[in-house]
Every structure is written in structure tokens, then in C-alpha cells.
Protein backbone atom coordinates (compact mmCIF):
# COMPACT_ATOMS: atom_id res chain seq x y z
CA UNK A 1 115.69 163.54 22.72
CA UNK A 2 117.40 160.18 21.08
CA UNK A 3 121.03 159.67 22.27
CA UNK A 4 123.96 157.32 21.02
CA UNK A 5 126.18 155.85 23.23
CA UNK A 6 129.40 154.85 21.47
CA UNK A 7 131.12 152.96 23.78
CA UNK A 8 133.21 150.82 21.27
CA UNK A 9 136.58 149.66 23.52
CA UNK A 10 135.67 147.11 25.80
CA UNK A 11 136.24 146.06 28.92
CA UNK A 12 134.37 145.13 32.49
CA UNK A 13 134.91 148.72 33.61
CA UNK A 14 133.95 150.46 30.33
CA UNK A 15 130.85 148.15 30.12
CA UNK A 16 129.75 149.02 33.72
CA UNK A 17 130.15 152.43 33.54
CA UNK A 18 128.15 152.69 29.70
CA UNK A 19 125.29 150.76 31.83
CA UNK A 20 125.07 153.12 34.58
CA UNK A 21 125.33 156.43 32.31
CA UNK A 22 122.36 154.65 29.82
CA UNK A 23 120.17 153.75 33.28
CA UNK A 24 120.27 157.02 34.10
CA UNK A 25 119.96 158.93 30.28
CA UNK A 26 116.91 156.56 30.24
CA UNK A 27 115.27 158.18 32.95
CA UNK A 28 115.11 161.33 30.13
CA UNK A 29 115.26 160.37 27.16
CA UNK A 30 115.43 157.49 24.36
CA UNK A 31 119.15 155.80 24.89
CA UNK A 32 120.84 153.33 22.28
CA UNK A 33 124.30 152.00 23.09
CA UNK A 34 127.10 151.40 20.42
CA UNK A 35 129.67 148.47 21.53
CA UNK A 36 132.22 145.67 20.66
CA UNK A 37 131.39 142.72 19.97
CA UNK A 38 132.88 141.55 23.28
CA UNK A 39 129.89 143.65 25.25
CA UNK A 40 127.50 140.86 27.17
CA UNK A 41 125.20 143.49 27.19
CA UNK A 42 121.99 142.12 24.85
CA UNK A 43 120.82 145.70 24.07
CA UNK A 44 124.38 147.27 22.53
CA UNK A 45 124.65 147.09 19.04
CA UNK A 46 127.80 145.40 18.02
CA UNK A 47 129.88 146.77 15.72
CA UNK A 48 133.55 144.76 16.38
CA UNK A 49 135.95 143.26 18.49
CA UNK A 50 137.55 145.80 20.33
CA UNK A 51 139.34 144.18 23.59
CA UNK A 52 143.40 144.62 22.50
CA UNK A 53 145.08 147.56 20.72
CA UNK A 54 145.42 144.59 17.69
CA UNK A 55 142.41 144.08 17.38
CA UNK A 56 140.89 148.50 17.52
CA UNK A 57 143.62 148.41 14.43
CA UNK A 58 142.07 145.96 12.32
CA UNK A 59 138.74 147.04 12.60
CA UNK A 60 140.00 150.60 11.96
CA UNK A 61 141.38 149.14 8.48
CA UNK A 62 138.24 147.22 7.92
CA UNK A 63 136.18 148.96 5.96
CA UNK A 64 132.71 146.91 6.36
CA UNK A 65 133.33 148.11 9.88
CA UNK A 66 133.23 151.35 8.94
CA UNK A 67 129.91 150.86 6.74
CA UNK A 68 128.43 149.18 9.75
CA UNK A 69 129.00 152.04 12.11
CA UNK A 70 128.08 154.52 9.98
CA UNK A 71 124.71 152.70 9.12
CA UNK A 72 124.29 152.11 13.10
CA UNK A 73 123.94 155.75 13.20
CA UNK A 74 122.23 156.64 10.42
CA UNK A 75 119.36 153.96 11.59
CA UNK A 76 119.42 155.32 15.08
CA UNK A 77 118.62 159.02 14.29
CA UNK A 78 119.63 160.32 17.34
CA UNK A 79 120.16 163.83 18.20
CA UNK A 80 123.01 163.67 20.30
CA UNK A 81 125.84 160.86 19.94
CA UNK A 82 128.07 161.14 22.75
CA UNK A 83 131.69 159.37 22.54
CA UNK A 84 132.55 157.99 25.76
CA UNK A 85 135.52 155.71 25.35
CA UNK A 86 139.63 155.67 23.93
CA UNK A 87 138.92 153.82 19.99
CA UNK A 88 140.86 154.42 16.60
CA UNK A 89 137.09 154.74 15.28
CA UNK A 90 136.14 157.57 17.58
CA UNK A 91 137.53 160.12 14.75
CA UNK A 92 135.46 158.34 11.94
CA UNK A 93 131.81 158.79 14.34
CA UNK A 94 132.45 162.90 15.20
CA UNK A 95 133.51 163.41 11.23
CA UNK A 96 130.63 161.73 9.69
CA UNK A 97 127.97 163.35 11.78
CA UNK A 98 130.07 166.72 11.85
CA UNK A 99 130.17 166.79 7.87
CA UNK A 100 127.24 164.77 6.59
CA UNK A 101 124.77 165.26 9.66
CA UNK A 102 123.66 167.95 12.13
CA UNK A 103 123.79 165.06 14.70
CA UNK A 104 125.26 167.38 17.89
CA UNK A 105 128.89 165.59 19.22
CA UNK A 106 130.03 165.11 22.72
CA UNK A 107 133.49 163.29 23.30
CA UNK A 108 134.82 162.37 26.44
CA UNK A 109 138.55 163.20 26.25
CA UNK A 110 139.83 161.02 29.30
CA UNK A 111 143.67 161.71 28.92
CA UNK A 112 144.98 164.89 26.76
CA UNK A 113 148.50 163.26 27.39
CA UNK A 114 148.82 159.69 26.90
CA UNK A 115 151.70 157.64 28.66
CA UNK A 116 153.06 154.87 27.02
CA UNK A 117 155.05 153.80 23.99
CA UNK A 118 156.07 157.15 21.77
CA UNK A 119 153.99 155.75 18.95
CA UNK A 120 150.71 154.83 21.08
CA UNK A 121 150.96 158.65 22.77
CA UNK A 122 151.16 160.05 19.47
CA UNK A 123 148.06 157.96 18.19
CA UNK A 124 146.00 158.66 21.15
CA UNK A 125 147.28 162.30 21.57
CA UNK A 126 146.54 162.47 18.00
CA UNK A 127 142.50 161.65 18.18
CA UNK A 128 142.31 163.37 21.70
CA UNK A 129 142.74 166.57 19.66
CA UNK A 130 140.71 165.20 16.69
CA UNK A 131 138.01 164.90 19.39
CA UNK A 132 138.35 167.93 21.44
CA UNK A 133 138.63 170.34 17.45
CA UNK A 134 135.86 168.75 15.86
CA UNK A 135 133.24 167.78 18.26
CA UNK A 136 130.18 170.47 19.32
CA UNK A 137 131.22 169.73 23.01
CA UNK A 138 133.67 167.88 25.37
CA UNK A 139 133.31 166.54 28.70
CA UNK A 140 136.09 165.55 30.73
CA UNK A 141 136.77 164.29 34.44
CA UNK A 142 138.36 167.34 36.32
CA UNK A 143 139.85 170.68 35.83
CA UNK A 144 143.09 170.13 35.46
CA UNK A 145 142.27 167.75 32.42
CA UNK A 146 140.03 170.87 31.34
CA UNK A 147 143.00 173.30 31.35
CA UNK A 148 145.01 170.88 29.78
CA UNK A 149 142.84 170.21 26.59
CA UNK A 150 142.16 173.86 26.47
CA UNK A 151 145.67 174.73 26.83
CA UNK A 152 147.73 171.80 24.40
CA UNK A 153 144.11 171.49 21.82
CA UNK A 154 143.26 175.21 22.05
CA UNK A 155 140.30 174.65 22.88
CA UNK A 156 137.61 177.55 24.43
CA UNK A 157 136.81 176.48 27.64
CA UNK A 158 133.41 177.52 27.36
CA UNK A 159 132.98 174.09 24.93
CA UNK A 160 134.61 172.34 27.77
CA UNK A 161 132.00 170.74 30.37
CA UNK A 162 133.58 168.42 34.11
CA UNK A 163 131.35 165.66 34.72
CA UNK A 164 132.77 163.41 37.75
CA UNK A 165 131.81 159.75 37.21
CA UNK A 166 130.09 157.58 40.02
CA UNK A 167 131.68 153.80 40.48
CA UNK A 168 132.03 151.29 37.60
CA UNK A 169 131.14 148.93 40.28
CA UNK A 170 128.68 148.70 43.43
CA UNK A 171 130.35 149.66 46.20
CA UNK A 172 128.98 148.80 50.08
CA UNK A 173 126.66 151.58 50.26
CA UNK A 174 124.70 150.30 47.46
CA UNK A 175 124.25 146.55 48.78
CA UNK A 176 123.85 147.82 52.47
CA UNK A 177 121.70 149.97 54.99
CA UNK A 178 123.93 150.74 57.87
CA UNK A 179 126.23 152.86 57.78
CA UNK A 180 128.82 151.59 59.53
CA UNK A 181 131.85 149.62 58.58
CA UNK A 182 131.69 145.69 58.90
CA UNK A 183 135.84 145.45 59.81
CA UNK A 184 138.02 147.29 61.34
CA UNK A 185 141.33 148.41 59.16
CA UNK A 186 143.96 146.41 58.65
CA UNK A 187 146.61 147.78 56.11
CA UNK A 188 147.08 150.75 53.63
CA UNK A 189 146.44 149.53 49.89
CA UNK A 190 147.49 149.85 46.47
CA UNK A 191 144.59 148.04 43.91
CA UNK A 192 144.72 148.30 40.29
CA UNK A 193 146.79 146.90 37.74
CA UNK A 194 150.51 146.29 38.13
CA UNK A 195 152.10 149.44 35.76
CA UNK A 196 155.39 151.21 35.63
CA UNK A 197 152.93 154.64 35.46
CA UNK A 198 151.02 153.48 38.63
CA UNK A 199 154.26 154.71 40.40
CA UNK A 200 153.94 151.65 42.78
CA UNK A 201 157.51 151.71 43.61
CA UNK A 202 156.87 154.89 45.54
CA UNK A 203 153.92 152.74 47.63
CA UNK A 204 156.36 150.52 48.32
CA UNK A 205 159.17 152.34 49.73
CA UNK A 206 156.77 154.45 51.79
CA UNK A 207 155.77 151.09 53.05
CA UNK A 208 159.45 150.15 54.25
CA UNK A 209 159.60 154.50 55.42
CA UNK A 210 156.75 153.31 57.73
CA UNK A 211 157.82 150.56 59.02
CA UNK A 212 161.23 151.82 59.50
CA UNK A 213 159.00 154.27 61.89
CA UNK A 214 156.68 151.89 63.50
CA UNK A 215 157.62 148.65 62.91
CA UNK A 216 156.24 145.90 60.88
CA UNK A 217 153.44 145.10 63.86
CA UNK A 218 151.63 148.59 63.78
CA UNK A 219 149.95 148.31 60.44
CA UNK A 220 149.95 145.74 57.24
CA UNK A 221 150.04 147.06 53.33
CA UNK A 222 148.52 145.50 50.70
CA UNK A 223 149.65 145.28 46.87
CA UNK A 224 146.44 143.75 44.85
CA UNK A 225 146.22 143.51 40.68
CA UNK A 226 147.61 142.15 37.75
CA UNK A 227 151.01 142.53 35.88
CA UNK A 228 154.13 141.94 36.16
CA UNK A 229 155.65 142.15 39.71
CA UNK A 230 159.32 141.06 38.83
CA UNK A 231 160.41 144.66 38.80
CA UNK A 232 159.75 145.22 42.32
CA UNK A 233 160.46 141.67 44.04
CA UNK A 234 163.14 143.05 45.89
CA UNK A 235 161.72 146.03 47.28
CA UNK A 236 158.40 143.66 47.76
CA UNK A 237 161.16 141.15 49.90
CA UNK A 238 161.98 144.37 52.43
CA UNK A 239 158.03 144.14 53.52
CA UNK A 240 157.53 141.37 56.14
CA UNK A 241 154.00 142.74 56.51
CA UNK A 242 152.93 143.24 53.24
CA UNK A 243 150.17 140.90 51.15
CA UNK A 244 150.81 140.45 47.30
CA UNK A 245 147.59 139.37 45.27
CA UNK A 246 149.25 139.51 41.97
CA UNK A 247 146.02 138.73 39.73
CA UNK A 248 142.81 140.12 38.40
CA UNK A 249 140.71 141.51 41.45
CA UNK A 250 136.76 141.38 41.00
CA UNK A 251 134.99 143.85 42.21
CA UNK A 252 133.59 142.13 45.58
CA UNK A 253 137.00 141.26 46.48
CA UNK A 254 138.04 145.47 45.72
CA UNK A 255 134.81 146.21 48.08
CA UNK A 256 136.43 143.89 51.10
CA UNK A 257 139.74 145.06 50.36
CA UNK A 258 139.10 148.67 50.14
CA UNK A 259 136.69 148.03 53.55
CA UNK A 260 140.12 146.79 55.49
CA UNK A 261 142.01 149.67 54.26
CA UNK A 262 143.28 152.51 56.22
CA UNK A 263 143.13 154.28 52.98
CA UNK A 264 144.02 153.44 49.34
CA UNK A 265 147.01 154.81 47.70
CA UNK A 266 147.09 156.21 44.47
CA UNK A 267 151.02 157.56 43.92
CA UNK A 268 150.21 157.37 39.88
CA UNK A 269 153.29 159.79 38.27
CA UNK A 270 152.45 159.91 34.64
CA UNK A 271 149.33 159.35 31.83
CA UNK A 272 146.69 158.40 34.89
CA UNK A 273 145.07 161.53 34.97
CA UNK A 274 142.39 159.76 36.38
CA UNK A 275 140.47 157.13 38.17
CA UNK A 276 137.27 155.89 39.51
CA UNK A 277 138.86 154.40 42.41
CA UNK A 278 138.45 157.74 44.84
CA UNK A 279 134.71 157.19 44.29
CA UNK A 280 134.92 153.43 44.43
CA UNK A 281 137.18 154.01 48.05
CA UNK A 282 134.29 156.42 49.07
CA UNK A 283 131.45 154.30 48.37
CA UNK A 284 133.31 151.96 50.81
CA UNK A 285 134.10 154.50 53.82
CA UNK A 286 138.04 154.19 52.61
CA UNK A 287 140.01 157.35 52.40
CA UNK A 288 142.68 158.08 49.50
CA UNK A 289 145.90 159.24 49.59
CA UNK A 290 146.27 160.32 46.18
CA UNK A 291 149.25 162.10 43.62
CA UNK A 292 148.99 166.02 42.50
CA UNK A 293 148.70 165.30 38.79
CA UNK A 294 145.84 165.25 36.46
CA UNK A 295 142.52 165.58 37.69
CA UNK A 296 143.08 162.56 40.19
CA UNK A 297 143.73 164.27 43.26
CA UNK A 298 140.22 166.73 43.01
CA UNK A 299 137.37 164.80 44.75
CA UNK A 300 140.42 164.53 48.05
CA UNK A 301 139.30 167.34 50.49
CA UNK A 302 142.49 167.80 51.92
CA UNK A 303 142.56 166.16 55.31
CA UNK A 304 138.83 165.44 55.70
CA UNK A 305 138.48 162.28 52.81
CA UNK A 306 142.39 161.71 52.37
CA UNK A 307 145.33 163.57 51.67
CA UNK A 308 147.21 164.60 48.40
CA UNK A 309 151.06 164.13 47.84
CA UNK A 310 153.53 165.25 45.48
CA UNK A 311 154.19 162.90 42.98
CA UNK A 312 157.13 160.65 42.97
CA UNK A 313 157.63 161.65 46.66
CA UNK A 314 157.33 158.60 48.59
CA UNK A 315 158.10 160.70 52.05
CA UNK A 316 154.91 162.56 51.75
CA UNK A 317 153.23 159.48 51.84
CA UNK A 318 154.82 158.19 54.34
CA UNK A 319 153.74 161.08 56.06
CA UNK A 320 149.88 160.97 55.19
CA UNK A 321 149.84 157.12 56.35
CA UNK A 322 151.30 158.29 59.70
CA UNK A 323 148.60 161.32 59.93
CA UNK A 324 145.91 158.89 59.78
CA UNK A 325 146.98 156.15 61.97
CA UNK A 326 148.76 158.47 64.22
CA UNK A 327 145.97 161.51 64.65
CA UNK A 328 143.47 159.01 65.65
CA UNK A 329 141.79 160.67 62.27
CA UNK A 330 140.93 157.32 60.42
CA UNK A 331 136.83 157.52 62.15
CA UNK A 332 136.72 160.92 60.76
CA UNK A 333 137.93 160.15 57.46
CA UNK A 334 135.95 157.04 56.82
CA UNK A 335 132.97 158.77 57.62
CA UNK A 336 133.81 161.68 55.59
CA UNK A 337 134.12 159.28 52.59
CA UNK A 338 131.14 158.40 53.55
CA UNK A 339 129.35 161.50 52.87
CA UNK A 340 131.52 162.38 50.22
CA UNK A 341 130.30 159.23 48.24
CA UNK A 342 126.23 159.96 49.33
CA UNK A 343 126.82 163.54 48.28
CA UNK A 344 128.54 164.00 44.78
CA UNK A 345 129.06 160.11 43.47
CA UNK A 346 125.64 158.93 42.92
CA UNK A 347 124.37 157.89 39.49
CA UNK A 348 121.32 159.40 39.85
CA UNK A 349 122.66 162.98 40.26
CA UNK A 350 125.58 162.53 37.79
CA UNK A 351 123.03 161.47 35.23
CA UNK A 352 120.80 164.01 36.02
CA UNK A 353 123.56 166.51 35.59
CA UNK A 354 125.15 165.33 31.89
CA UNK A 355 121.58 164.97 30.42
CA UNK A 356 120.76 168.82 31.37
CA UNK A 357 124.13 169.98 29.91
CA UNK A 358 122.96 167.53 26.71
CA UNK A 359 120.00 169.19 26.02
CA UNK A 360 120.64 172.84 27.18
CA UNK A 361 123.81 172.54 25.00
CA UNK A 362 121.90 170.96 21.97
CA UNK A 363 119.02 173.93 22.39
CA UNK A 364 121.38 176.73 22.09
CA UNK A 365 123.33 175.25 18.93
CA UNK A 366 120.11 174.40 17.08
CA UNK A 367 118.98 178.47 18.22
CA UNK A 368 122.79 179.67 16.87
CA UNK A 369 122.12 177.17 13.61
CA UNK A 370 118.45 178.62 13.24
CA UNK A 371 120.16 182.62 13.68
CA UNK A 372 122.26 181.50 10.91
């Protein structure tokens, strides 16, 4: 079986995470990656630059990009091209093979309802249900995301397949033997980028909740990630015992970061329907306390890897930080990650996984196609 990868948005996470799903498609069958220009990966096939929203618009409008796509495609022959990243182009892939090939279609729908500016969630709500109508099949991260497509796309479920994803990154269990954790916790942590839909506001005042409780000396917090911070200065002033890295955080530094954490916070409240980071925290014994909305909160077993709050409800995790520094529950949590991460996060099994559901799914519409 030939596969296409079209991967064309970039960035470092995309790029890591179209390597590890071709190392382990390779395993099976013949792989060939579609990228931007940006990718430092010598084996993509470059189609164009794709880093800002600007720049997916102009080579939508472009239409030598188009050509060169389409010819991409048409020289690659695969049987399967599977869409696996948020592009304006994503629409023009799934109708060309859907009209002028039999080439079989998989899209990965990653948010059914898109948060941000009223004309970027229309655009990106608009080729989410492009995606999930036209092509043969659709994978997603969770069920909730499932029902949601299904539900707002009418979509059958039964074209509907959940694939978790492993880390974009290596975490510590892939660089080390033991299995035990080089520090001891210092502070609960928020990492990722500094957004109004992050719901960081609510980390923050569950911080001061906590401290109100225990004091600054108990525990420290930790805000890491880029963006702008001004809108929460004075709510980052109440925190005597809090660390600010307002910057871009490579992934070593997220490994030691996530390694000193009581747990990492998630309190996301609107369009982050999901995230690697649970698997990312896992692979590095950290717990997650995470919000009820999307399919972010699924991989949390309920008081055994972290704990799931409402969101917008800054008590509640309040509340979780207390239950693990308080219960004497952190050990058993950590190593619960652990196994979490060793159990349903590796590559291996995850790539296993998609390419069976690639070629059973492929069999039985070349069978219905034959019938016909």
C-alpha cells in the first residue's frame, strides 16, 4: 500500500508529529510526505510556504500551487492520502482525488469548532465540514470531537475512526532506562503558549486560592510560553511564588519542567479541544489536571493520572492541586502516568493501529466499489 502524507501547515510540532506517524506507516507500507516549504525534513516534498495564516492565503490564490500539488499526487500514486493538518488547501487535495481519482481520503478533523476571530471560525469551520462530507474516512483525537463532527457535520459515526496521538516530542522515557524521577516536584505548571482560550487566568487565581490556603512556602507555580502576558500582570503580581518564562519553550526545557511539576494544568475554556501535552506530561511521570471540554480531558483516569475540572472554575482546581499535595497521592500519580504513557502513548502501537484501520478501511471500499 502507497500512502500520502499531506502535512502542508508547518510548524516544529506538526513536523514532529508527521515524522513519527511516517516512521511508523513505514514499518507497513511505502510512505511519501507532502509539506511547506518551511519543513527541514529532506524527504517532504515541498509544495509552499505555509508558517502564518498570510502566507496559507496566498498560496491558496496561487494557482501554480495548486498545479504543483495536484501533480505531487498524481506522481505519487498512492492509494491512500491521508490529511493530517489545519490548511486552506486541504479542500482542493480530498476534491481532486474524490472527483478525478479513486485515491481513498482520510482527514484528520482536529477542531469541529474553531475559536478565534468570527471570520477565521467560519473559514476553518467551513473546511472542517468540507473534510468530514467529502472524505472516505475521518480520524479524530477523542470522542467528544467524534460526537461533535457527527452531530454539527452529520456525519455517520461509523466513517468516524479515534486515534490518540503519542508526543510531538521525546519525552524522559524515551532518552532513559530507570524509571524513576530525577527531581523531586517543585510547583504546579501551566506550559504552552500565552492565549486568551488557554483560560490561564483561571491557573492563576487557583494559584492565589492555594496560597490563600497554604501559603506561598508550601508549593511554587510555574507560567512557561510565549504571548502576551500584559493581560494578566496584575493577577501574575498577587503570586510571590510563582516563575514567569514568557518565551518559546524547547522541548528539553518542557521535559525538565514538566519533571518538577506536581502536575500540569490545562484549564483551556474554548477551541482547544485538544492537546498532546497529557501524553507529553505522561511520558514524563507528570500528572494533569485538565478542563471537561473537547476531547482533552479523556486520556485523565480520574484520580489515578490527574484529575478533570469544570471549565472556567478555578475552585475545582484549586481543589485538585490540594488533593495531590495534600493526599500524599503525587507517588501514585506519577507512577500512574507512568504506565499510562508505556501503555497507550507509544508510536509503535499508535502506528500500528491507524495503518490497520487504513487498509481494512481501503479493502472494504474497493469490495463496496467492485459490488457496484
Amino acid at each position: 500500500m502507497r500512502i500520502a502524507i499531506v502535512d502542508l501547515k508547518w510548524s516544529y510540532g506538526i513536523e514532529s508529529l508527521s515524522t513519527a506517524i511516517r516512521e511508523e506507516l513505514l514499518r507497513y507500507a511505502e510512505v511519501e510526505l507532502i509539506s511547506a516549504t518551511e519543513s527541514q525534513l529532506p524527504y517532504s516534498i515541498k509544495i509552499a510556504k505555509s508558517r502564518t495564516a498570510t502566507d496559507m492565503v496566498l498560496a491558496f490564490v496561487n494557482p501554480i500551487v495548486h498545479l504543483r500539488l495536484i501533480r505531487s499526487i498524481i506522481r505519487m500514486k498512492p492509494d491512500v492520502v491521508y490529511i493530517n493538518s489545519p490548511h486552506l488547501l486541504n479542500p482542493v487535495v480530498a476534491a481532486f482525488c474524490r472527483v478525478f481519482t479513486d485515491i481513498y481520503v482520510i482527514s484528520h478533523v482536529h477542531d469541529p469548532d474553531y475559536y478565534g476571530s468570527p471570520h477565521a471560525a467560519f473559514v476553518a469551520n467551513s473546511i472542517a465540514f468540507f473534510l468530514s462530507r467529502v472524505s472516505n474516512r475521518v480520524y479524530c483525537l477523542g470522542t467528544g470531537i467524534r460526537d461533535m463532527i457527527c452531530e454539527r457535520f452529520r456525519v455517520c459515526s461509523e466513517r468516524v475512526a479515534v486515534f490518540r496521538h503519542g508526543p510531538n516530542q521525546k519525552t524522559f522515557y524515551d532518552s532513559h532506562d530507570a524509571r524513576e524521577r530525577l527531581t523531586q516536584p517543585e510547583y504546579f505548571a501551566f506550559i504552552g503558549s500565552v492565549h486568551p482560550r488557554k483560560g490561564i487566568q483561571f491557573f492563576l487565581e487557583a494559584a492565589y486560592e492555594f496560597n490563600q490556603r497554604h501559603g506561598t512556602g508550601r508549593v511554587k507555580f510555574l507560567l512557561a510560553g510565549a504571548g502576551d502576558a500584559r493581560p494578566y500582570r496584575e493577577m501574575i503580581n498577587r503570586l510571590p511564588n510563582l516563575l514567569v518564562v514568557n518565551r518559546f519553550i524547547e522541548n528539553d526545557e518542557i521535559n525538565d519542567m514538566l519533571g518538577r511539576s506536581y502536575a500540569l494544568v490545562l484549564p483551556y475554556v474554548g477551541g482547544m479541544l485538544q492537546s498532546s501535552f497529557p501524553a507529553i506530561a505522561y511520558g514524563n511521570g507528570c500528572p494533569v489536571i485538565a478542563s471537561r471540554i473537547g476531547s482533552l480531558y479523556e486520556e485523565i483516569d480520574e484520580g489515578k493520572t490527574g484529575y478533570v475540572v469544570d471549565k472556567e472554575n478555578a475552585s475545582e482546581i484549586t481543589e485538585a492541586m490540594c488533593k495531590v499535595v495534600d493526599s500524599g497521592k503525587y507517588a501514585d500519580l506519577s507512577r500512574n502516568a507512568m504506565n499510562a504513557y508505556l501503555q497507550k502513548f507509544q508510536w509503535k502501537c499508535i502506528g500500528e493501529e491507524i495503518y490497520r484501520d487504513m487498509k481494512a478501511s481501503l479493502s472494504r471500499a474497493r469490495n463496496d466499489s467492485d459490488s457496484a
